[in-house]
Protein backbone atom coordinates (compact mmCIF):
# COMPACT_ATOMS: atom_id res chain seq x y z
CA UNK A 1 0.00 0.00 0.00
CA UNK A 2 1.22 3.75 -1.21
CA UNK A 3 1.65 5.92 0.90
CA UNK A 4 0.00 9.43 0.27
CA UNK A 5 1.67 13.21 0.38
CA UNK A 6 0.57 14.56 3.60
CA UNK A 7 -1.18 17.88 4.07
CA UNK A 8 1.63 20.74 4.08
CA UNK A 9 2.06 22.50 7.52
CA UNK A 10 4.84 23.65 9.74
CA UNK A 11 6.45 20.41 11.20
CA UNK A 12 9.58 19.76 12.99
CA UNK A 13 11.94 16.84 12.33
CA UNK A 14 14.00 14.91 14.68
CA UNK A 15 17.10 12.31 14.31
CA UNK A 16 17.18 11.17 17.67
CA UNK A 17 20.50 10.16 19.00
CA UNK A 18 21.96 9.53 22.40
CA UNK A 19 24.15 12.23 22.34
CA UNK A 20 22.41 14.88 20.57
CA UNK A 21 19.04 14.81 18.30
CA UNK A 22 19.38 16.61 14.77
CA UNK A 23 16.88 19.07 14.12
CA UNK A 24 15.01 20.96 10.74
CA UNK A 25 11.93 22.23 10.20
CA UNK A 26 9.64 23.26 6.95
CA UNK A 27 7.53 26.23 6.67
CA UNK A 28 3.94 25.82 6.34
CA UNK A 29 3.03 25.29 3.09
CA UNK A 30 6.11 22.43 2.71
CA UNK A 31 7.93 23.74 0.37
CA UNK A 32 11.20 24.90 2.27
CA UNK A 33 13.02 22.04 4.79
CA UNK A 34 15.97 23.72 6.33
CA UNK A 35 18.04 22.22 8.99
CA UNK A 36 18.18 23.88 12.10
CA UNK A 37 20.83 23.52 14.83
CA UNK A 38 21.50 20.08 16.48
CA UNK A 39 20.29 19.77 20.38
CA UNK A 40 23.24 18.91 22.39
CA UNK A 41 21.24 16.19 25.09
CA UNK A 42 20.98 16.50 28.53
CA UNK A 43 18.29 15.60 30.27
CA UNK A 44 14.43 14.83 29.26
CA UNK A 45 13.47 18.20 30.81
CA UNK A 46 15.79 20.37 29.07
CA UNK A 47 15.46 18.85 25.92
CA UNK A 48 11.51 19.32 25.94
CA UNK A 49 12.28 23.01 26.84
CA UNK A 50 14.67 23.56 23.68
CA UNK A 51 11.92 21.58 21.59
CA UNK A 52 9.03 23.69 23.13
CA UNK A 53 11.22 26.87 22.22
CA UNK A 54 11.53 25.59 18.29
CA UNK A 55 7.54 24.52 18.36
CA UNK A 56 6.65 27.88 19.43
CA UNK A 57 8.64 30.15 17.45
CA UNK A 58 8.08 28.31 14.45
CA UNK A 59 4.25 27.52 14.91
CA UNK A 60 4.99 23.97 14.78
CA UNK A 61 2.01 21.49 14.13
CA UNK A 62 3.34 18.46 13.99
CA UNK A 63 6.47 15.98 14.75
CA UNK A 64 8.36 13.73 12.67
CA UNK A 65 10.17 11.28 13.96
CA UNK A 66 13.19 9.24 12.30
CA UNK A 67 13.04 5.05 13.06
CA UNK A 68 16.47 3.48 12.30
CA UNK A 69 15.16 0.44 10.95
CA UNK A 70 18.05 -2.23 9.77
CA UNK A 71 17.44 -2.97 5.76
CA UNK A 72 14.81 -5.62 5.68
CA UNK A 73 12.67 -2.89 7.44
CA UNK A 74 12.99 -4.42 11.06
CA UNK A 75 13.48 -2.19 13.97
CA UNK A 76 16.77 -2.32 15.60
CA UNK A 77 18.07 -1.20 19.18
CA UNK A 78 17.83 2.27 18.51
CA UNK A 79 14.29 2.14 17.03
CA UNK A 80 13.11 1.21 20.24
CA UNK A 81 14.83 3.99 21.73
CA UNK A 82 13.41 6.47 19.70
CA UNK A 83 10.21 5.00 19.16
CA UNK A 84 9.59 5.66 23.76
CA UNK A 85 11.67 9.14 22.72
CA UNK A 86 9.40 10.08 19.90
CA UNK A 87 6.46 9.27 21.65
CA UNK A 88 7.15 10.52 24.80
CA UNK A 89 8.25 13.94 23.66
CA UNK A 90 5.20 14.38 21.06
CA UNK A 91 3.08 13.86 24.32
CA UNK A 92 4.68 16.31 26.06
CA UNK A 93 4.90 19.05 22.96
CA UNK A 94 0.63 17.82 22.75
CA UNK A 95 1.69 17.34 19.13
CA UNK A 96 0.16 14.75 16.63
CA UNK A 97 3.15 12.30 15.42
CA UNK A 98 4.46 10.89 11.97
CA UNK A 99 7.27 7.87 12.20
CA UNK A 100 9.72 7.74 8.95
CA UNK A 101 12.05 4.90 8.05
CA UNK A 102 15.80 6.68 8.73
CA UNK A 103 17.45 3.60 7.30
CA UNK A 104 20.75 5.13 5.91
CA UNK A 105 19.90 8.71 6.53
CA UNK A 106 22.66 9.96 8.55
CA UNK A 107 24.87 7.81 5.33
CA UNK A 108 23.48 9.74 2.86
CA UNK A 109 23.50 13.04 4.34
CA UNK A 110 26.95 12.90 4.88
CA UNK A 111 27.75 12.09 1.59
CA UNK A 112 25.54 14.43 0.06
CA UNK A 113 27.01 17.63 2.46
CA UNK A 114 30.68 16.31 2.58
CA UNK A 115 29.72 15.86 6.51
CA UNK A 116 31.81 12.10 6.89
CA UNK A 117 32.38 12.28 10.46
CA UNK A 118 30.74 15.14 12.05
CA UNK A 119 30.29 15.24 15.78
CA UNK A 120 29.04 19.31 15.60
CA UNK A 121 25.41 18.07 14.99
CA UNK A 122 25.63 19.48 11.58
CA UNK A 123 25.40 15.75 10.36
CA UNK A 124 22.61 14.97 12.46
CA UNK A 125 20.48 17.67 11.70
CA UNK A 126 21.00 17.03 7.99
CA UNK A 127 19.65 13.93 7.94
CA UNK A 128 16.64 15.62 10.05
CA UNK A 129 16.31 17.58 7.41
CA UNK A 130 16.38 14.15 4.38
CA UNK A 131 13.75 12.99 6.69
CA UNK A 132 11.15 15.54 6.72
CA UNK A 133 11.54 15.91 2.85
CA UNK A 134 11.31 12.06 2.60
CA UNK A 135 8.26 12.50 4.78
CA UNK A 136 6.74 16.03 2.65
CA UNK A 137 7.01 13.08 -0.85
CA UNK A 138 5.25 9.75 0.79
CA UNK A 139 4.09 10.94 4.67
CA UNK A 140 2.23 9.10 6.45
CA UNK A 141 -0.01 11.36 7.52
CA UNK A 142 0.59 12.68 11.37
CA UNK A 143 -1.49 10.90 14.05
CA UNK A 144 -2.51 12.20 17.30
CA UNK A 145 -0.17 10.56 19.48
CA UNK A 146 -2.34 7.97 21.25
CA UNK A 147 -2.54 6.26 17.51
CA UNK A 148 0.76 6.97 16.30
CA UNK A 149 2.89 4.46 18.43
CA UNK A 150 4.13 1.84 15.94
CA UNK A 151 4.46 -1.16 18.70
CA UNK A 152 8.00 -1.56 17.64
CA UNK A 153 8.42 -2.97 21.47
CA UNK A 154 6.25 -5.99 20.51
CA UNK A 155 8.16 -6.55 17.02
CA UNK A 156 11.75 -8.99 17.33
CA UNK A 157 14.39 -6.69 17.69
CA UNK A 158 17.05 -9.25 17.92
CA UNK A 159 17.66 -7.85 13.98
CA UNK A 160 20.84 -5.82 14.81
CA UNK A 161 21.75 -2.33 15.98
C-alpha cells in the first residue's frame, strides 16, 4: 500500500540520538526544509524546553520522527529507543506524530554535504532535514499521538543495531 503526500504545515523533524538529536523544520506550506541547529542532550526536561522553544517560534504542528530500521525494514536497538523518545516527547509538545524509516539517513546526508564524520550536529540535523523531505514526498499522515505508536516494542528486535 502507497503511501500518500501529507497535508503541508509547519512540522519539525527529529534524528534522535543519544548524544544529541538533529533538528530541521519546513515552513507551512512544505515547500522549504531547512536544517536547524542540532540539540546537544541532557536531560528529558531540558530537551523538551529547547523543543518547546523551536515549536513555538516556528508555529509547529506536527512531529516527525526518524526510526532506524536495519534494511529488511525491522526495527533495531535504537528504534526502540526512539520510538519511547518520539512518543514521549510528542506527548509532552501535545503534538500529533508521523514515524519515517531513517534507514541510511545519517549515510546519505553525509555524503551528500561532505559531513563524513561530524560530531558538531551538523550531520545529524541534515539527515533531520532528508527525513522531513522524505516525509513532505510519501508521509504518512501525522497521528494524534495515542494512535501513532508503531508497537516496535512488541516486534523482534534481535535484527541488529
Amino acid at each position: 500500500m502507497k503511501a500518500t503526500q501529507p497535508s503541508p504545515r509547519s512540522i519539525l523533524s527529529l534524528d534522535v540520538g543519544k548524544k544529541r538529536i538533529g533538528l530541521a523544520g519546513c515552513d507551512a506550506l512544505g515547500i522549504t526544509v531547512s536544517p536547524l541547529p542540532a540539540l546537544h542532550r541532557v536531560d528529558f526536561n531540558q530537551d523538551l524546553k529547547k523543543l518547546q522553544e523551536h515549536c513555538k517560534s516556528r508555529n509547529v504542528e506536527g512531529l516527525v520522527v526518524g526510526l532506524p530500521l536495519d534494511c529488511k525494514g525491522m526495527p533495531t536497538n535504537q528504534a526502540l529507543h526512539c520510538e519511547r523518545y518520539g512518543y514521549r516527547i510528542a506527548k509532552a509538545l501535545h503534538l500529533p506524530l508521523a514515524w519515517v524509516n531513517e534507514h541510511s539517513s545519517s549515510w546519505t546526508a553525509a555524503e551528500r554535504h561532505n559531513l563524513q564524520g561530524d560530531r558538531s550536529g551538523q550531520l545529524d540535523s541534515a539527515a533531520a532535514a532528508l527525513l522531513l523531505e522524505q516525509w513532505l514526498r510519501e508521509g504518512p499522515e501525522l497521528k494524534p499521538v495515542n494512535m501513532a505508536a508503531p508497537k516496535l516494542s512488541k516486534v523482534n528486535s534481535n535484527s541488529g543495531s
